[in-house]
PDB file of N, CA and C in Angstrom:
ATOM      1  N   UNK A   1      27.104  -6.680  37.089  1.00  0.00           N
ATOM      2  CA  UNK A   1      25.830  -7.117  36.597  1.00  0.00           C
ATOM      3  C   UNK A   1      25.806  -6.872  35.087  1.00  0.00           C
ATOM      4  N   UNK A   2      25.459  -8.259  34.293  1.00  0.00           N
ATOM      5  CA  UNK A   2      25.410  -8.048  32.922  1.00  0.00           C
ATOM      6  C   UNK A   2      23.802  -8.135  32.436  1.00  0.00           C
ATOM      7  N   UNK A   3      23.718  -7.496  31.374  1.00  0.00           N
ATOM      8  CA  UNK A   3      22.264  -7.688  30.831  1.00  0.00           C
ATOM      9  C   UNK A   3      22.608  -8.690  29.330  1.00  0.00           C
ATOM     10  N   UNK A   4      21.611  -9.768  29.601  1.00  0.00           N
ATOM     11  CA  UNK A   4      21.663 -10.302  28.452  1.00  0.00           C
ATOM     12  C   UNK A   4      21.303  -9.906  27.687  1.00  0.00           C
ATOM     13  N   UNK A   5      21.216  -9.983  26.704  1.00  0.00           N
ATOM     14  CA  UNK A   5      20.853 -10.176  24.809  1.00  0.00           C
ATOM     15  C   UNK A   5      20.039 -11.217  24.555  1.00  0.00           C
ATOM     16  N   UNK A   6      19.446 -10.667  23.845  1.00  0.00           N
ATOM     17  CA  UNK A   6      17.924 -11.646  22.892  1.00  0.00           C
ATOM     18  C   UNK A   6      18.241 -11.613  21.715  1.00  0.00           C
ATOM     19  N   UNK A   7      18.532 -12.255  20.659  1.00  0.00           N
ATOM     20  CA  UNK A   7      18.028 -12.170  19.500  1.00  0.00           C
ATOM     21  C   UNK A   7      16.690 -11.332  19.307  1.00  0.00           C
ATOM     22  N   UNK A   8      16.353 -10.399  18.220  1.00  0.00           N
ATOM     23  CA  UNK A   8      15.454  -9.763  17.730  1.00  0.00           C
ATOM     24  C   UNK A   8      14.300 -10.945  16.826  1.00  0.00           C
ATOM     25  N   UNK A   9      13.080 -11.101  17.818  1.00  0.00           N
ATOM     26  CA  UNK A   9      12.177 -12.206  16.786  1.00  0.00           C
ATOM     27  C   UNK A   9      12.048 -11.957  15.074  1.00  0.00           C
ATOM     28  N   UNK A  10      12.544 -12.994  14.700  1.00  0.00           N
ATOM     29  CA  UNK A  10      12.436 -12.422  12.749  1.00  0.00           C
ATOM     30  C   UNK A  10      11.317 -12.659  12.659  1.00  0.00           C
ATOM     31  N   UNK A  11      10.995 -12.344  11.332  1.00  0.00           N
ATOM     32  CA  UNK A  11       9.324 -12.556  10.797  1.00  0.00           C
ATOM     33  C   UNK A  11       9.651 -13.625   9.708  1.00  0.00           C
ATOM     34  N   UNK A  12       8.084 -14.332   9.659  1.00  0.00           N
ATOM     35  CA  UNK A  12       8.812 -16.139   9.321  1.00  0.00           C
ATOM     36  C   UNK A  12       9.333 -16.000   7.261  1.00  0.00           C
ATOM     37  N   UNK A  13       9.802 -16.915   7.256  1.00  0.00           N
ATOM     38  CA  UNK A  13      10.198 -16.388   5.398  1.00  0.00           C
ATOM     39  C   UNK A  13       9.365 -16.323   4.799  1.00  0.00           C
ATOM     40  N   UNK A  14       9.474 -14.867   4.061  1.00  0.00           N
ATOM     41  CA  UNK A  14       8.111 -14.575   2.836  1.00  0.00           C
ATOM     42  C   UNK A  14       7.285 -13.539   3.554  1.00  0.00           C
ATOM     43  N   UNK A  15       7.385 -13.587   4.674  1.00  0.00           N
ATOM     44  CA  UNK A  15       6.223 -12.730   5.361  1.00  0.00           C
ATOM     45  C   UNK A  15       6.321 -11.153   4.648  1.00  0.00           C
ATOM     46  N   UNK A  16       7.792 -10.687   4.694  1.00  0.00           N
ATOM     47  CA  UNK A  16       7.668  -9.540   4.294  1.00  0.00           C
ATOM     48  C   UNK A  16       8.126  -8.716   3.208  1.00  0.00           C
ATOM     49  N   UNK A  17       8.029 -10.100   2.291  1.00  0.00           N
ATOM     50  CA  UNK A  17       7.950 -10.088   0.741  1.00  0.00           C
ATOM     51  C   UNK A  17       6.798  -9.623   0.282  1.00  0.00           C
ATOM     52  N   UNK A  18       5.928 -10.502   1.327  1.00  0.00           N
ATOM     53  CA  UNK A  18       4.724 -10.421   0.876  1.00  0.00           C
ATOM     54  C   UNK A  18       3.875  -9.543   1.031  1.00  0.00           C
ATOM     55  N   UNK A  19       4.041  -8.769   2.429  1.00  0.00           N
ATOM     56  CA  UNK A  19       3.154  -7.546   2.552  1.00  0.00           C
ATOM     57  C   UNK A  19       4.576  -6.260   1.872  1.00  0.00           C
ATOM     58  N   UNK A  20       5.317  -6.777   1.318  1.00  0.00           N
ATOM     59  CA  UNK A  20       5.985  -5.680   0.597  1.00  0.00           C
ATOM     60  C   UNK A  20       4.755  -5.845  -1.002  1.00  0.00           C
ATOM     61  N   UNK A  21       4.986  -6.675  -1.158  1.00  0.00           N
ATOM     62  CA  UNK A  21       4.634  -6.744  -2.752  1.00  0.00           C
ATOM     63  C   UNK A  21       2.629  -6.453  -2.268  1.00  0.00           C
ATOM     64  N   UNK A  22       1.708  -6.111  -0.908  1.00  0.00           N
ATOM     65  CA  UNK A  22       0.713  -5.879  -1.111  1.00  0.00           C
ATOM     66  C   UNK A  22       0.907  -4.301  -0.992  1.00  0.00           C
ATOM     67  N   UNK A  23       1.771  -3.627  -0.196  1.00  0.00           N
ATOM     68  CA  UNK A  23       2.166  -2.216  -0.587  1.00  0.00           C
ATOM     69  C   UNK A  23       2.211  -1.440  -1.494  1.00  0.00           C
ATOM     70  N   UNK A  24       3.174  -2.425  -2.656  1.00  0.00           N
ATOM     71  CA  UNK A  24       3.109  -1.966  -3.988  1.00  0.00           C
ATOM     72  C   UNK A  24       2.087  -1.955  -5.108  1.00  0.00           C
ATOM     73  N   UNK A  25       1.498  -3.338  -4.500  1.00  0.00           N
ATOM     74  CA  UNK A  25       0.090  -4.003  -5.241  1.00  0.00           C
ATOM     75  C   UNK A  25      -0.854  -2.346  -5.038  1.00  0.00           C
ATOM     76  N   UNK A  26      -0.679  -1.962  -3.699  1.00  0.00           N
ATOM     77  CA  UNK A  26      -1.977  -1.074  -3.371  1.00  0.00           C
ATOM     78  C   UNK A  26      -1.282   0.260  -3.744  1.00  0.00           C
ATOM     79  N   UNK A  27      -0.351   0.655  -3.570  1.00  0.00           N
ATOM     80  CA  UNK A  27       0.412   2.176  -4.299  1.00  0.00           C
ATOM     81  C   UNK A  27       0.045   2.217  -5.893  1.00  0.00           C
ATOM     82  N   UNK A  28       0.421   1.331  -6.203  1.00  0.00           N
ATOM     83  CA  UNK A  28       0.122   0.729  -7.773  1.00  0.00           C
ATOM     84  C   UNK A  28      -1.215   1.056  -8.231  1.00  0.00           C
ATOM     85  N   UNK A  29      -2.483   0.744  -7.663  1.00  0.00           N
ATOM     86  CA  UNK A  29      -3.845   0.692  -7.845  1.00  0.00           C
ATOM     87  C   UNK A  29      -4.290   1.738  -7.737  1.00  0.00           C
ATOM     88  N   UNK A  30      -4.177   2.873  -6.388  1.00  0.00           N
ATOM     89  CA  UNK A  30      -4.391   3.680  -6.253  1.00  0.00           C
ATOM     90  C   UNK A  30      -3.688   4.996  -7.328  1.00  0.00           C
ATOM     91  N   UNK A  31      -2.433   4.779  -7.070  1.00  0.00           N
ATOM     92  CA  UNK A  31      -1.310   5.578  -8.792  1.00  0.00           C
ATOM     93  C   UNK A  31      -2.897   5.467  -9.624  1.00  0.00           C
ATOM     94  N   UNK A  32      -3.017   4.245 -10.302  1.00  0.00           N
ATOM     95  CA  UNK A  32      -3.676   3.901 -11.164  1.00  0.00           C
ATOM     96  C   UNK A  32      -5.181   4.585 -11.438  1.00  0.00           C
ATOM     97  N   UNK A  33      -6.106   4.826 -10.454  1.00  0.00           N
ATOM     98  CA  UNK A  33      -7.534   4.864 -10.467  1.00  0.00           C
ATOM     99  C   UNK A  33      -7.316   6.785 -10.421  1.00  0.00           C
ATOM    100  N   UNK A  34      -6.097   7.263  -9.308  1.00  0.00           N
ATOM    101  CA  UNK A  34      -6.086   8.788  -9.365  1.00  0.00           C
ATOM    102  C   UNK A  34      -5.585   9.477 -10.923  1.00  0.00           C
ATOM    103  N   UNK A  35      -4.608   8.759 -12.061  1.00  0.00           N
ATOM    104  CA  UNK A  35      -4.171   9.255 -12.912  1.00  0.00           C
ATOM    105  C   UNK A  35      -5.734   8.662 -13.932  1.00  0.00           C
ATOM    106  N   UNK A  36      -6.436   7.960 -13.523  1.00  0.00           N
ATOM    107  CA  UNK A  36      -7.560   8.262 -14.359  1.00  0.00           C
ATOM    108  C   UNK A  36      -8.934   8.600 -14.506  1.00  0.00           C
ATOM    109  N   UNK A  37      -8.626   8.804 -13.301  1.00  0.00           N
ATOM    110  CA  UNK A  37     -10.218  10.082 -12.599  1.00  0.00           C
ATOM    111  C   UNK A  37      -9.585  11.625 -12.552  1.00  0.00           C
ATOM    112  N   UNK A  38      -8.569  11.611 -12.397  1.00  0.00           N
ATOM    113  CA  UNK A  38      -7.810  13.330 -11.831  1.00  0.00           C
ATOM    114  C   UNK A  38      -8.423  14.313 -13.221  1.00  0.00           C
ATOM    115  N   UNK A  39      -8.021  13.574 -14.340  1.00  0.00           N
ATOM    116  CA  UNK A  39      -8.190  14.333 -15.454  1.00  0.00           C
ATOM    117  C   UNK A  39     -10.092  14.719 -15.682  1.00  0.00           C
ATOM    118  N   UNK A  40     -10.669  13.935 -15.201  1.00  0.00           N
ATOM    119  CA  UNK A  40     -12.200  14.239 -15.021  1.00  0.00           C
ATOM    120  C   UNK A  40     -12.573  15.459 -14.155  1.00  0.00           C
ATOM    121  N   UNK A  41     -11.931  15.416 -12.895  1.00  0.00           N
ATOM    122  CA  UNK A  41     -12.458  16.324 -11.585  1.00  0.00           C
ATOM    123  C   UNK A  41     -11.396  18.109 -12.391  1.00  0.00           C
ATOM    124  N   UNK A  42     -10.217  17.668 -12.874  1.00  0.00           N
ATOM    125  CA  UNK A  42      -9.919  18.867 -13.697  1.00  0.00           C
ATOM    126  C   UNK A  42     -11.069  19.450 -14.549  1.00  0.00           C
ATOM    127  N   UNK A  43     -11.523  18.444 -15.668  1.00  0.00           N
ATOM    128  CA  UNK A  43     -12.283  19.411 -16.406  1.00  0.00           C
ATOM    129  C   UNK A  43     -13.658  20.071 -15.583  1.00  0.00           C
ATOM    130  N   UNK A  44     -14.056  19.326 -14.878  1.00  0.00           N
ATOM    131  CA  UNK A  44     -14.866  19.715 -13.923  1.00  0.00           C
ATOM    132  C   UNK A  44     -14.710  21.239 -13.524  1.00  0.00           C
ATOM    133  N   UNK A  45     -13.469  21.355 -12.715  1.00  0.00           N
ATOM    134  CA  UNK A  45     -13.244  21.992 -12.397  1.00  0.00           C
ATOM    135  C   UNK A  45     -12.688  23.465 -13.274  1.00  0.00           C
ATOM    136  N   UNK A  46     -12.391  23.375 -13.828  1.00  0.00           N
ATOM    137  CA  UNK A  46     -11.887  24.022 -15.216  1.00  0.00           C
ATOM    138  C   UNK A  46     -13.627  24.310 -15.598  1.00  0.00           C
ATOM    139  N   UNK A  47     -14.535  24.077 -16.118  1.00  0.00           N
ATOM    140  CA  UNK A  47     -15.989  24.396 -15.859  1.00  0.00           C
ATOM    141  C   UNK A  47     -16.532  25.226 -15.199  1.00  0.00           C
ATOM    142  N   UNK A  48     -16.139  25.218 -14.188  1.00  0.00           N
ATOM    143  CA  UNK A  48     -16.945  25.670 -13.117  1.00  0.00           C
ATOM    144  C   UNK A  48     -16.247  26.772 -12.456  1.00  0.00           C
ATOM    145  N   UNK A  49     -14.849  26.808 -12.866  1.00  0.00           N
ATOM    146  CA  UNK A  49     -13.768  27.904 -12.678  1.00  0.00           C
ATOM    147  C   UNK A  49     -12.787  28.076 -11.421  1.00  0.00           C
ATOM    148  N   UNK A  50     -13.152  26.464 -10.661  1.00  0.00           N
ATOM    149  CA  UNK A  50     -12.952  26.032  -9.293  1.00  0.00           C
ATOM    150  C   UNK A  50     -10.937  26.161  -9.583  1.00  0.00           C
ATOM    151  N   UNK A  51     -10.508  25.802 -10.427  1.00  0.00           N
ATOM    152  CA  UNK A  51      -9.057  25.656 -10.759  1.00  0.00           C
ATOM    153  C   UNK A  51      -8.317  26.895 -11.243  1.00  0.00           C
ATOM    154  N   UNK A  52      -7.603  27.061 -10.157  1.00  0.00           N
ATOM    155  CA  UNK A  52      -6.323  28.153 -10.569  1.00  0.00           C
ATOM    156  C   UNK A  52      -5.569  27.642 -11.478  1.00  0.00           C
ATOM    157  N   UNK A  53      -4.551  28.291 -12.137  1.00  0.00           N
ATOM    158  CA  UNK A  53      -3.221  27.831 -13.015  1.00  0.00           C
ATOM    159  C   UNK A  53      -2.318  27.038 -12.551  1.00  0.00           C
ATOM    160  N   UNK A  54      -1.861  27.882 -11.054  1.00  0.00           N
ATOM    161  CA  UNK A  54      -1.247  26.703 -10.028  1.00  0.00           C
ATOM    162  C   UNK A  54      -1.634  25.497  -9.728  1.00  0.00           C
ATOM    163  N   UNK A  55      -2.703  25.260  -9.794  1.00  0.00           N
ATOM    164  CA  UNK A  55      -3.441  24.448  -9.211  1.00  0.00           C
ATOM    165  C   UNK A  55      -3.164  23.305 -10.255  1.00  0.00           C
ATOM    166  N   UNK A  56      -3.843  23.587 -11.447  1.00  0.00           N
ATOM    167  CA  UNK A  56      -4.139  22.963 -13.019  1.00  0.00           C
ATOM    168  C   UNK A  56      -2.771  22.347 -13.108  1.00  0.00           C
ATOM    169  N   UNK A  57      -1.245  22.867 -13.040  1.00  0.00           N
ATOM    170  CA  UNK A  57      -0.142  22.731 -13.220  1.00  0.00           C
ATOM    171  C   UNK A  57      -0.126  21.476 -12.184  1.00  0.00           C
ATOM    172  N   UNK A  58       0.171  21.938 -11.379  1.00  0.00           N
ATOM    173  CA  UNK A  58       0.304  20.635 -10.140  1.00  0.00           C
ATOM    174  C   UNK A  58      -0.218  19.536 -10.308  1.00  0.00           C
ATOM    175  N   UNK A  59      -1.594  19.648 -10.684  1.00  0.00           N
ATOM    176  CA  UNK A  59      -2.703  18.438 -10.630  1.00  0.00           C
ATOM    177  C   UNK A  59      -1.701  17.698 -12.180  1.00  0.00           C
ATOM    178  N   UNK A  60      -1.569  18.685 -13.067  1.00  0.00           N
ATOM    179  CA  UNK A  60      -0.851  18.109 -14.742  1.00  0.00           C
ATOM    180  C   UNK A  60       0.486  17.032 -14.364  1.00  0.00           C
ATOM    181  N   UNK A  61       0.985  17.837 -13.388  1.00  0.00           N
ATOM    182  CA  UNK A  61       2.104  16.891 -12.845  1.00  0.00           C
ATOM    183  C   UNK A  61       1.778  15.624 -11.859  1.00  0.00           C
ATOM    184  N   UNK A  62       1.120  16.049 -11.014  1.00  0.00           N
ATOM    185  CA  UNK A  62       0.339  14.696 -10.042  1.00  0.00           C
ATOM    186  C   UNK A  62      -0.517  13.596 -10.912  1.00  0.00           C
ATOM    187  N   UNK A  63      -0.595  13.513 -11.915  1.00  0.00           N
ATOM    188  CA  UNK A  63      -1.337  12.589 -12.872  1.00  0.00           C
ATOM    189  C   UNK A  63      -0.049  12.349 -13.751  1.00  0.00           C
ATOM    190  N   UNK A  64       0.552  12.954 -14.447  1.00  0.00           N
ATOM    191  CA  UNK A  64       2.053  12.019 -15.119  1.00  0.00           C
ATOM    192  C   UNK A  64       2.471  11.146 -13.680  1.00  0.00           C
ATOM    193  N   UNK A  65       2.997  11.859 -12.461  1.00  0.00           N
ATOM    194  CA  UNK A  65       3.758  10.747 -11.724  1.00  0.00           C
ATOM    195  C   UNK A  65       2.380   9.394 -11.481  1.00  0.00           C
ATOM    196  N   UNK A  66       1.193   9.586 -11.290  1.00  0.00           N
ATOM    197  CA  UNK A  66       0.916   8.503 -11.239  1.00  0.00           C
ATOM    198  C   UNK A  66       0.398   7.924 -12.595  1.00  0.00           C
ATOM    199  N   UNK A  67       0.551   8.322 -13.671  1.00  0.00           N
ATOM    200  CA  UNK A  67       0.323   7.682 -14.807  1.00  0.00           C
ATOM    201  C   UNK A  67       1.305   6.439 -14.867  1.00  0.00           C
ATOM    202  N   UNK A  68       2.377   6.750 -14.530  1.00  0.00           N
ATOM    203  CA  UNK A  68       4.174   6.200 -14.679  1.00  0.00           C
ATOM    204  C   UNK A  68       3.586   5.245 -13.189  1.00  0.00           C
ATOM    205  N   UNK A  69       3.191   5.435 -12.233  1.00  0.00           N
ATOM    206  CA  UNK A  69       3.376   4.598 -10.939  1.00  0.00           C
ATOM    207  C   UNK A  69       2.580   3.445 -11.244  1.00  0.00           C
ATOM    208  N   UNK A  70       1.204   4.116 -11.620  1.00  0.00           N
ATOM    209  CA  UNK A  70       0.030   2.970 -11.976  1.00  0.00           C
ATOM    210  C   UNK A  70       0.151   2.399 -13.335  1.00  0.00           C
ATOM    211  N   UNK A  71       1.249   2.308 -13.653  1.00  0.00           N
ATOM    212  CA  UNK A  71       1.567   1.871 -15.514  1.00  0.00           C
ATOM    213  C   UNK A  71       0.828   0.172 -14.945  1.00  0.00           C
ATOM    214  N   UNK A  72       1.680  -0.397 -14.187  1.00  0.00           N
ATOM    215  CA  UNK A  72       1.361  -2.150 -14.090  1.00  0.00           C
ATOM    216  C   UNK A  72       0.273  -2.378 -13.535  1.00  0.00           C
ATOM    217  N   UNK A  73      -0.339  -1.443 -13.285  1.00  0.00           N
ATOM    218  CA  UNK A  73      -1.914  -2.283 -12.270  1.00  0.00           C
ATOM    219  C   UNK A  73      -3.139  -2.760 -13.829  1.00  0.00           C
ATOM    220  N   UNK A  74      -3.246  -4.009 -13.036  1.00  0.00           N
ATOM    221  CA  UNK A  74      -4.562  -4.371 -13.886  1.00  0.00           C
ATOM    222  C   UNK A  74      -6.210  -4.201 -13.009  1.00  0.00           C
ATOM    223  N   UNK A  75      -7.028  -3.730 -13.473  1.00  0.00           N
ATOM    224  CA  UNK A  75      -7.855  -3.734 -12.797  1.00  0.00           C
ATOM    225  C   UNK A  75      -8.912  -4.358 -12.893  1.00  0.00           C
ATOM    226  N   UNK A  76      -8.583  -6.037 -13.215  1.00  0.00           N
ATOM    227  CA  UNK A  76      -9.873  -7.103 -13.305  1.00  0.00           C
ATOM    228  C   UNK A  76      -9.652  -7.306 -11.754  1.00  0.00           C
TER     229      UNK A  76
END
């Protein structure tokens, strides 16, 4: 007794170009809106005394990587 084989259904052309490039579209945007609010909720926080050093450091670094991620988003 043999078991056949199916071909694996493809997805039709472009399909997953396209929700590739809305992935990036949305990694991109989000990068974008956190590297320019983060620096607000810091001073905030830095205010109010809510932020450790550790903390301040991390957040300093989590806003360069998405400064660099969200470089291409436009936001019209």
């Amino acid at each position: 007794m043999s078991i056949a084989t199916r071909p694996l259904p493809s997805a039709p052309s472009g399909t997953l170009e396209r929700l590739a490039g809305y992935a990036v579209g949305g990694i991109r945007a989000v990068a974008f809106w956190t590297a320019t609010l983060l620096p607000f909720a810091l001073v905030v926080g830095l205010f109010i005394g809510a932020v450790e050093p550790r903390v301040f450091g991390g957040a300093l670094l989590l806003n360069a990587v998405c400064a660099v991620l969200g470089h291409g988003h436009s936001p019209s």
